[in-house]
C-alpha atoms as a PDB file:
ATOM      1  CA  UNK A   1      73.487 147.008  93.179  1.00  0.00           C
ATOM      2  CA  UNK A   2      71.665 145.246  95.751  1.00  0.00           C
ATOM      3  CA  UNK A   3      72.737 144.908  99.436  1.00  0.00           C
ATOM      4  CA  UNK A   4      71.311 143.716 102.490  1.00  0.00           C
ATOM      5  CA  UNK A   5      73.074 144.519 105.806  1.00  0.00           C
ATOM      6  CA  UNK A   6      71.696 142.389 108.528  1.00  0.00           C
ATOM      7  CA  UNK A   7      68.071 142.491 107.518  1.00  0.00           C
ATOM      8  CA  UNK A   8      65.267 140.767 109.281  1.00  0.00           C
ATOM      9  CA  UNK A   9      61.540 140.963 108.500  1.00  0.00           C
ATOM     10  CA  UNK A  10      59.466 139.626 111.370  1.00  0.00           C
ATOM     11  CA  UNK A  11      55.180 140.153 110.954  1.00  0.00           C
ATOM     12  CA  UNK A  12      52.849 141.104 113.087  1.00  0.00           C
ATOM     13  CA  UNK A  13      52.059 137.746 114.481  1.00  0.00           C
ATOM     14  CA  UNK A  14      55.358 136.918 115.689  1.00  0.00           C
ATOM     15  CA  UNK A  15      56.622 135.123 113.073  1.00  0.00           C
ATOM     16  CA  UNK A  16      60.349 135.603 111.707  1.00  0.00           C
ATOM     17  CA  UNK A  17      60.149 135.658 107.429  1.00  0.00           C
ATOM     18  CA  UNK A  18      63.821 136.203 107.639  1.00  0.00           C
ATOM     19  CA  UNK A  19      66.321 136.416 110.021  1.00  0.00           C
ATOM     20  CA  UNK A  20      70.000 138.754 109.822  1.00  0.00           C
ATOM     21  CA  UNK A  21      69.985 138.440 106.252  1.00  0.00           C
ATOM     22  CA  UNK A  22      73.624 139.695 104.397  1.00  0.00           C
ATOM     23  CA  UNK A  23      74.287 139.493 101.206  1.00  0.00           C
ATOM     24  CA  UNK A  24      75.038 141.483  98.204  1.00  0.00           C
ATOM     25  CA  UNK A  25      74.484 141.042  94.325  1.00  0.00           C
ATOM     26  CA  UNK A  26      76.928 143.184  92.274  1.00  0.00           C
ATOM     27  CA  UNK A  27      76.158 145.200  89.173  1.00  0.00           C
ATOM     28  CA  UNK A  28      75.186 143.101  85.811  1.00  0.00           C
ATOM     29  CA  UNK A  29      75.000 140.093  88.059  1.00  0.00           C
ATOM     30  CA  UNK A  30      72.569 136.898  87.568  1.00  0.00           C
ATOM     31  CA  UNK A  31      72.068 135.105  90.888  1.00  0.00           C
ATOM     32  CA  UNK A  32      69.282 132.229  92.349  1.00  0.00           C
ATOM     33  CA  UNK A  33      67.460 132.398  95.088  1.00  0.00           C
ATOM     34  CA  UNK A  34      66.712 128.824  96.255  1.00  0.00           C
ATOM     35  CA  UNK A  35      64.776 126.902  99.195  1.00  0.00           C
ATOM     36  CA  UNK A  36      62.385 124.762 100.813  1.00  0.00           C
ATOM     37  CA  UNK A  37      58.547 126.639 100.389  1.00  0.00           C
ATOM     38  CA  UNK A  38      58.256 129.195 103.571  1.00  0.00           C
ATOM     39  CA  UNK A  39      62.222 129.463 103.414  1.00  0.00           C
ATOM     40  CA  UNK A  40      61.695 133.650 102.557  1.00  0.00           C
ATOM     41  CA  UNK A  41      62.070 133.543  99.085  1.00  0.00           C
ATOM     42  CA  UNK A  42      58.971 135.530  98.507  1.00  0.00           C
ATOM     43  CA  UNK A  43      59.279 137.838 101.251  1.00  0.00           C
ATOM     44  CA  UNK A  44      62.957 138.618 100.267  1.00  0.00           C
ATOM     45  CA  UNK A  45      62.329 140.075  96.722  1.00  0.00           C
ATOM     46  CA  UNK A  46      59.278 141.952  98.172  1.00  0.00           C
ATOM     47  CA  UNK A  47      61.255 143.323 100.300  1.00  0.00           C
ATOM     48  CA  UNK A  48      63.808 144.685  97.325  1.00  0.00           C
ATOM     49  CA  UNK A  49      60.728 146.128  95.312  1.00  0.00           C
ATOM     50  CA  UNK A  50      59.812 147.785  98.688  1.00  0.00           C
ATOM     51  CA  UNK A  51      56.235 145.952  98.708  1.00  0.00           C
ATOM     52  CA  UNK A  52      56.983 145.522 102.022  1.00  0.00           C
ATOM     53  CA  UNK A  53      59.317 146.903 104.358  1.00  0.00           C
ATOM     54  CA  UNK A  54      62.136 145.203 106.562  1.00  0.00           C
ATOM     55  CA  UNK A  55      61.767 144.952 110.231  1.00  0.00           C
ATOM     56  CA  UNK A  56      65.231 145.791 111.241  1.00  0.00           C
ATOM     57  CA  UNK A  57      68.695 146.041 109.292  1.00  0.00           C
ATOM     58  CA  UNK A  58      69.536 147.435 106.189  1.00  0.00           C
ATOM     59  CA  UNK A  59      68.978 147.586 102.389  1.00  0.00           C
ATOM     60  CA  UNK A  60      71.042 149.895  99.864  1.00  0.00           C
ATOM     61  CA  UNK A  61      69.604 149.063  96.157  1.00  0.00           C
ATOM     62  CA  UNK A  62      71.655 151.542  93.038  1.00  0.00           C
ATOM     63  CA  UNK A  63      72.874 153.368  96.361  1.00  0.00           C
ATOM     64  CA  UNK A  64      69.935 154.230  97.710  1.00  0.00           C
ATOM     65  CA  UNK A  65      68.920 153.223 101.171  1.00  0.00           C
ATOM     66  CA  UNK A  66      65.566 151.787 101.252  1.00  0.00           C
ATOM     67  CA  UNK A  67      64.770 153.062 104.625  1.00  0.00           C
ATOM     68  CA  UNK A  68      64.924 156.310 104.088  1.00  0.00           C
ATOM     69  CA  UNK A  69      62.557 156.410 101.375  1.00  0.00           C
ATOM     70  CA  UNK A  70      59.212 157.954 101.749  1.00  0.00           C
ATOM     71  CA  UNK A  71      55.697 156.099 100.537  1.00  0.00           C
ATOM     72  CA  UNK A  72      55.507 159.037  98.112  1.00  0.00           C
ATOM     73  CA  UNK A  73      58.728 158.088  96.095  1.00  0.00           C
ATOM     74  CA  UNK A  74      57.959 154.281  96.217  1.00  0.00           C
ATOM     75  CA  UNK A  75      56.460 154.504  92.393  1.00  0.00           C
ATOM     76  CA  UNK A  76      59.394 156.437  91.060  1.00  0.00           C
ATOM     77  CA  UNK A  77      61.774 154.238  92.823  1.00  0.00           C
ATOM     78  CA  UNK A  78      59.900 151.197  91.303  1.00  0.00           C
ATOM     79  CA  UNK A  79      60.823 152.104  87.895  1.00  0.00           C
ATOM     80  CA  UNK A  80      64.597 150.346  88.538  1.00  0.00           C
ATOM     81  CA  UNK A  81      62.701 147.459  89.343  1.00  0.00           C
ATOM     82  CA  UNK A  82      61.271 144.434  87.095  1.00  0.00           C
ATOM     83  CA  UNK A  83      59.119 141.642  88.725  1.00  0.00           C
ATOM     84  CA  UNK A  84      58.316 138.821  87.102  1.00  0.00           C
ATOM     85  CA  UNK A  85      55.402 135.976  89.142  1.00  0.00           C
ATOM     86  CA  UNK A  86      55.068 132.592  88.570  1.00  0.00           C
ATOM     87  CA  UNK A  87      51.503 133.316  87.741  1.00  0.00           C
ATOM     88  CA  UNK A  88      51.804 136.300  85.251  1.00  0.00           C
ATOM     89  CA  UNK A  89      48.803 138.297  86.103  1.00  0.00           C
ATOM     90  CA  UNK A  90      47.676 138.890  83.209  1.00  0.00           C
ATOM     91  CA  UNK A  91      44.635 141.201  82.365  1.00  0.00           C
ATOM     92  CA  UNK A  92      42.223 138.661  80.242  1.00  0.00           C
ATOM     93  CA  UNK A  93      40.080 141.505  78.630  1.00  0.00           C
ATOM     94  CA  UNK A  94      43.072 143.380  77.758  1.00  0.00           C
ATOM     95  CA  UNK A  95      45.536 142.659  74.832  1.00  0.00           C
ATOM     96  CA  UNK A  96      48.801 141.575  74.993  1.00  0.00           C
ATOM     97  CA  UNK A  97      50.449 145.084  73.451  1.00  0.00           C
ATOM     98  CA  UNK A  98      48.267 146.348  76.344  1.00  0.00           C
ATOM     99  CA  UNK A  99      49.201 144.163  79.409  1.00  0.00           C
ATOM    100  CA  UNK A 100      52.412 145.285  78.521  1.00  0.00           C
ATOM    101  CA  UNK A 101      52.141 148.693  78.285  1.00  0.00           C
ATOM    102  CA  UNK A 102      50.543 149.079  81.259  1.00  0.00           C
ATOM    103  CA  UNK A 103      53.300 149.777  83.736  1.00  0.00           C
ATOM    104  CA  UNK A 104      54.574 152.706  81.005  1.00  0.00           C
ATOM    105  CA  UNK A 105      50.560 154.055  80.839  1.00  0.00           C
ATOM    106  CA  UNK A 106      50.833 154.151  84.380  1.00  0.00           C
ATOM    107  CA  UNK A 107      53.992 156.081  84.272  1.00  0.00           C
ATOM    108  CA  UNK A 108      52.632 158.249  82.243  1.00  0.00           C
ATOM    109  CA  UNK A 109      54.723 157.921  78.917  1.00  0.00           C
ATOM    110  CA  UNK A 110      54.037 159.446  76.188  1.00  0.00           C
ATOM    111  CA  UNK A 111      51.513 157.155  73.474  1.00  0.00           C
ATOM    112  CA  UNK A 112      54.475 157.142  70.889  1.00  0.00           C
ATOM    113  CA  UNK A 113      57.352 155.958  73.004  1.00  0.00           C
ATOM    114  CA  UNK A 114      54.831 152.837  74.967  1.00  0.00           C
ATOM    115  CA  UNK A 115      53.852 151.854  71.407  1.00  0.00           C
ATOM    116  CA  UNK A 116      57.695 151.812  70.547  1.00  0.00           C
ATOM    117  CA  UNK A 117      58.846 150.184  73.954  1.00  0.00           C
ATOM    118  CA  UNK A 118      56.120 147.948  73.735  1.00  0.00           C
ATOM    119  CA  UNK A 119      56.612 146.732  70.800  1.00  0.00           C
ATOM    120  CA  UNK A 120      60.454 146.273  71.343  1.00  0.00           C
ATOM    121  CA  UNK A 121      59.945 144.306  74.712  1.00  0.00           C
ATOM    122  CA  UNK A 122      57.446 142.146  72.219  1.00  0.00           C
ATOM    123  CA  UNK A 123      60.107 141.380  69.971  1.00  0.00           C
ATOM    124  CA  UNK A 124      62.929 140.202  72.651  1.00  0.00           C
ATOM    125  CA  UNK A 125      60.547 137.690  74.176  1.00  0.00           C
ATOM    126  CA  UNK A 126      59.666 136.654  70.354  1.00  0.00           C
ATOM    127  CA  UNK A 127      55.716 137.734  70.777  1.00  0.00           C
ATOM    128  CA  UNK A 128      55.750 140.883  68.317  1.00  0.00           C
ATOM    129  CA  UNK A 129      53.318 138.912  66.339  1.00  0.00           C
ATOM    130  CA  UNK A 130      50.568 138.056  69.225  1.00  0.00           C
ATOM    131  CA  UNK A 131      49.995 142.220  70.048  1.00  0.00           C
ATOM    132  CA  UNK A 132      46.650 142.292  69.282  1.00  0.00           C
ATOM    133  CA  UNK A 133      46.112 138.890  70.536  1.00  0.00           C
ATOM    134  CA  UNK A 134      43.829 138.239  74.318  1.00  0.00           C
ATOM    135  CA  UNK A 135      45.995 136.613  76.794  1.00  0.00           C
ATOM    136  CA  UNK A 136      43.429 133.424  77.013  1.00  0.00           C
ATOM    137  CA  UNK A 137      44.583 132.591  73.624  1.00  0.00           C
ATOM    138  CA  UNK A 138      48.359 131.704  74.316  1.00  0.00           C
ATOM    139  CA  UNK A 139      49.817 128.499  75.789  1.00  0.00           C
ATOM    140  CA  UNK A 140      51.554 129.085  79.962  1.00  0.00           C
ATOM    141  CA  UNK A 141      54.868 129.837  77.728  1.00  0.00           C
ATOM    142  CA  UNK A 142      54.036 132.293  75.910  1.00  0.00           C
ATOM    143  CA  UNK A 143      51.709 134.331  78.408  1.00  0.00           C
ATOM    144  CA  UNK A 144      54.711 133.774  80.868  1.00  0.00           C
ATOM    145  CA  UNK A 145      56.990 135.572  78.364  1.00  0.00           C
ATOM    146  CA  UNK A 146      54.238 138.331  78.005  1.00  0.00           C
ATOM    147  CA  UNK A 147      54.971 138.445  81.789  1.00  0.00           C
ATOM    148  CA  UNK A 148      58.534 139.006  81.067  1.00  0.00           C
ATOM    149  CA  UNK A 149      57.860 141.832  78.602  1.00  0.00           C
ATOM    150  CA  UNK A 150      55.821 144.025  81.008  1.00  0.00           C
ATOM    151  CA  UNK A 151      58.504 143.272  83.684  1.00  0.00           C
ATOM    152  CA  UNK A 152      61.486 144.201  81.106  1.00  0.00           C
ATOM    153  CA  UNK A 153      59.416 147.192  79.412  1.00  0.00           C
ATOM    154  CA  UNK A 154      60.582 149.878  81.444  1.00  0.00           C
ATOM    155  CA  UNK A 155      63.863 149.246  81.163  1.00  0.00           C
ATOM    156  CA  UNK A 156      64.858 148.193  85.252  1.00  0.00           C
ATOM    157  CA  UNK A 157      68.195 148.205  86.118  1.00  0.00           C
ATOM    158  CA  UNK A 158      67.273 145.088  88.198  1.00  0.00           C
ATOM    159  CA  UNK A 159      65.266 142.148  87.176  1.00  0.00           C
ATOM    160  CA  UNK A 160      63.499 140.265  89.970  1.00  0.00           C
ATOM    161  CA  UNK A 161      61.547 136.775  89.281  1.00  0.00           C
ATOM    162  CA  UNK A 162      59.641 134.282  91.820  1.00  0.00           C
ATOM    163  CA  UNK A 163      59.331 130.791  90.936  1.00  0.00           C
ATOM    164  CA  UNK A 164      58.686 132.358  87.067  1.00  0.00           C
ATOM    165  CA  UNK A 165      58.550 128.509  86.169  1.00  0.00           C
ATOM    166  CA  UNK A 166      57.021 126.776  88.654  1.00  0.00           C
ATOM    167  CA  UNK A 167      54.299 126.266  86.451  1.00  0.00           C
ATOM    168  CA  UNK A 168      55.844 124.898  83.268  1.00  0.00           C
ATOM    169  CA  UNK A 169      57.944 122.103  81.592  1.00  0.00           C
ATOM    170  CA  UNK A 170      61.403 121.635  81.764  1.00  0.00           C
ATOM    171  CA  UNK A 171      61.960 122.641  78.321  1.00  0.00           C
ATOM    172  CA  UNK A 172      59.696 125.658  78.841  1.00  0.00           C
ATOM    173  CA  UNK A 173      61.581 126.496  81.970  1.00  0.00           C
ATOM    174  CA  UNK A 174      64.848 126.246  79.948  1.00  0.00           C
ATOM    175  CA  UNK A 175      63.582 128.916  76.986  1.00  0.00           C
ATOM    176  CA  UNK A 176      62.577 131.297  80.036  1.00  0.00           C
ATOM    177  CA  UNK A 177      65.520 130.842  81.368  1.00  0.00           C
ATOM    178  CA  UNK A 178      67.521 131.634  78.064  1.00  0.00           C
ATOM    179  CA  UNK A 179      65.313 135.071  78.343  1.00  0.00           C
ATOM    180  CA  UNK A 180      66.548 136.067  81.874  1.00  0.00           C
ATOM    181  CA  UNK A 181      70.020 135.678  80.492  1.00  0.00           C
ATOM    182  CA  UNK A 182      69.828 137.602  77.718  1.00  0.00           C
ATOM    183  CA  UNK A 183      68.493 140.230  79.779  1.00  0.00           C
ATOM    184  CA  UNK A 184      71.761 139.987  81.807  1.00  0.00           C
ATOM    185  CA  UNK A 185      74.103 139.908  79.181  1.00  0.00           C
ATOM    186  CA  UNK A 186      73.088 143.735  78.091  1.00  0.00           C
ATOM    187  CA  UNK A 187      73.867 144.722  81.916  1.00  0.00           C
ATOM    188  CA  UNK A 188      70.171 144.182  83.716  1.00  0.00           C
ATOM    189  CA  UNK A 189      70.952 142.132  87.396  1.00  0.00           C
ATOM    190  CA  UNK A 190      68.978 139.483  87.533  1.00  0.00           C
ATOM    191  CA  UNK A 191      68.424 137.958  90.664  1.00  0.00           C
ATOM    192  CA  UNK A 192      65.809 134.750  90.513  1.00  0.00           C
ATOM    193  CA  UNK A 193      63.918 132.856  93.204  1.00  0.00           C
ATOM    194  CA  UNK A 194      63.160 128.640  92.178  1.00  0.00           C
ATOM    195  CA  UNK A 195      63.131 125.669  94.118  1.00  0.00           C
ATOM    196  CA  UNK A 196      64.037 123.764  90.434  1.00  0.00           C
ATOM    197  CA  UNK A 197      67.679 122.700  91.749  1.00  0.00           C
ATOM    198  CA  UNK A 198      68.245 121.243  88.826  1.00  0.00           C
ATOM    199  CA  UNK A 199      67.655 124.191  86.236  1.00  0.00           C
ATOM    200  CA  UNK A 200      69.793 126.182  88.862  1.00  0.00           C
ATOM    201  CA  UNK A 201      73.014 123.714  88.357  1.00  0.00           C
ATOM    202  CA  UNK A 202      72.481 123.617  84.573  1.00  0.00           C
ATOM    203  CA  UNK A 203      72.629 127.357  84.494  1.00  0.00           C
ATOM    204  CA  UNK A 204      75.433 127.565  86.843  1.00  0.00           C
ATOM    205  CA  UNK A 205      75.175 131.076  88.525  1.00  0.00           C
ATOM    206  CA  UNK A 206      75.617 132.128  92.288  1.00  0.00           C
ATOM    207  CA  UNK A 207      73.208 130.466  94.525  1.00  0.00           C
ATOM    208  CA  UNK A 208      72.184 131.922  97.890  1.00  0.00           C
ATOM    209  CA  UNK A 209      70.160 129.306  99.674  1.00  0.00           C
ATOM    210  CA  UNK A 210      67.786 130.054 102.857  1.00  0.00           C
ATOM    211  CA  UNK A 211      66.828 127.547 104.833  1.00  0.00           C
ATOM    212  CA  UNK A 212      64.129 129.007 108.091  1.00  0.00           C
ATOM    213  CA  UNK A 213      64.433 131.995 107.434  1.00  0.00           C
ATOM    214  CA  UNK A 214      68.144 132.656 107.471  1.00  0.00           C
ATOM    215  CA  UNK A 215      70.652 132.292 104.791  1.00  0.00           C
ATOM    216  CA  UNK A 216      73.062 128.826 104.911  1.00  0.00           C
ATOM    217  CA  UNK A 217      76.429 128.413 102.934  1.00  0.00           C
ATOM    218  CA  UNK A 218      75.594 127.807  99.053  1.00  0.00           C
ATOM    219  CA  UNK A 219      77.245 124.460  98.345  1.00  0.00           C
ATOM    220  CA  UNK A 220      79.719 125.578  95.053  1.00  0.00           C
ATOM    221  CA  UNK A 221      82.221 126.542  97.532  1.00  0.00           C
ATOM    222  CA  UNK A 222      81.183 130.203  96.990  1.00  0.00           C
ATOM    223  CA  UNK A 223      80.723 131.958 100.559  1.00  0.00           C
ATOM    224  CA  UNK A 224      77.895 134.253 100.934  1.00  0.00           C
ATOM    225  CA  UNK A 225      79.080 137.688 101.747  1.00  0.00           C
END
């Protein structure tokens, strides 16, 4: 599902985000991404969601090669793809039904199948009753799992998250948590970026660890591919 053959993604200035990076996340997988801040977290799942682009090397995601597609077919290729931030990015003057339907409005879904997806993507993340709420009215939690909701309402085949509890408690972190793997358990692959080492060991999933830039033996015994 998602492969990268000796990627590297260096910027303009000279600096090396990540450095012959090989790995490869099978189908209906959950995985971590984990590291010191700078380490290429970021830059690695924005990479997968094509936000950026890699330097050199190469990236196969559903068998697709992500070099040889065109700027035009970025949007439709997007549509496999979930992201979920650590700050959800919410619209304040917008409801929550409405944050998120947005990336099926923008699709350009029909208004009876967003108001049924919607409302479905609601009820997983156990928000069906805040719809018509305003974002500025719900505690971190719950306008994190509105984040969830837009990133789950299309349906991806692939789940992406960065640090999507870096800003709350453990036992909010554990409850979002709980979401991502119910996500995986109907067949989405989930692959997760956190620096909370212990949330990782409690959930115990594959780990791939980078360290500078470049990816370093994850310490289960598990070899990175």
């Amino acid at each position: 599902m998602i492969s990268f053959y000796h990627v590297s993604k260096r910027y303009p200035q000279g600096f090396d985000a990540l450095r012959n990076i090989t790995f490869e996340v099978p189908v209906g997988e959950m995985a971590f991404l984990t590291g010191h801040s700078g380490a290429g977290k970021t830059t690695l799942l924005r990479l997968i969601a094509i936000i950026e682009r890699s330097t050199s090397g190469q990236i196969i995601i559903d068998g697709e090669n992500l070099n040889r597609i065109s700027r035009r077919r970025i949007p439709y290729f997007r549509r496999k793809v979930g992201m979920v931030f650590q700050s959800p990015r919410l619209l304040m003057d917008q409801t929550v039904f409405d944050n998120v339907a947005l990336p099926l409005v923008i699709a350009g879904h029909p208004h009876r199948d967003i108001a049924r997806r919607v409302r479905a993507a609601l009820d997983k993340v156990d928000l069906l009753s805040k719809e018509k709420a305003y974002p500025i009215t719900l505690s971190g939690g719950e306008q994190q799992r509105v984040g969830i909701a837009r990133g789950v309402v299309n349906k991806p085949l692939i789940l992406l998250a960065d640090e999507p509890t870096g800003n709350l408690d453990p036992a909010l972190s554990w409850e979002i948590m709980m979401l991502f793997r119910q996500f995986n358990q109907v067949g989405v692959t989930v692959l997760i970026a956190t620096h909370d080492v212990m949330l990782i060991q409690q959930m115990e999933r594959r780990v791939l660890t980078l360290r500078n830039g470049s990816l370093v033996e994850p310490t289960d015994g598990t070899r990175v591919q």
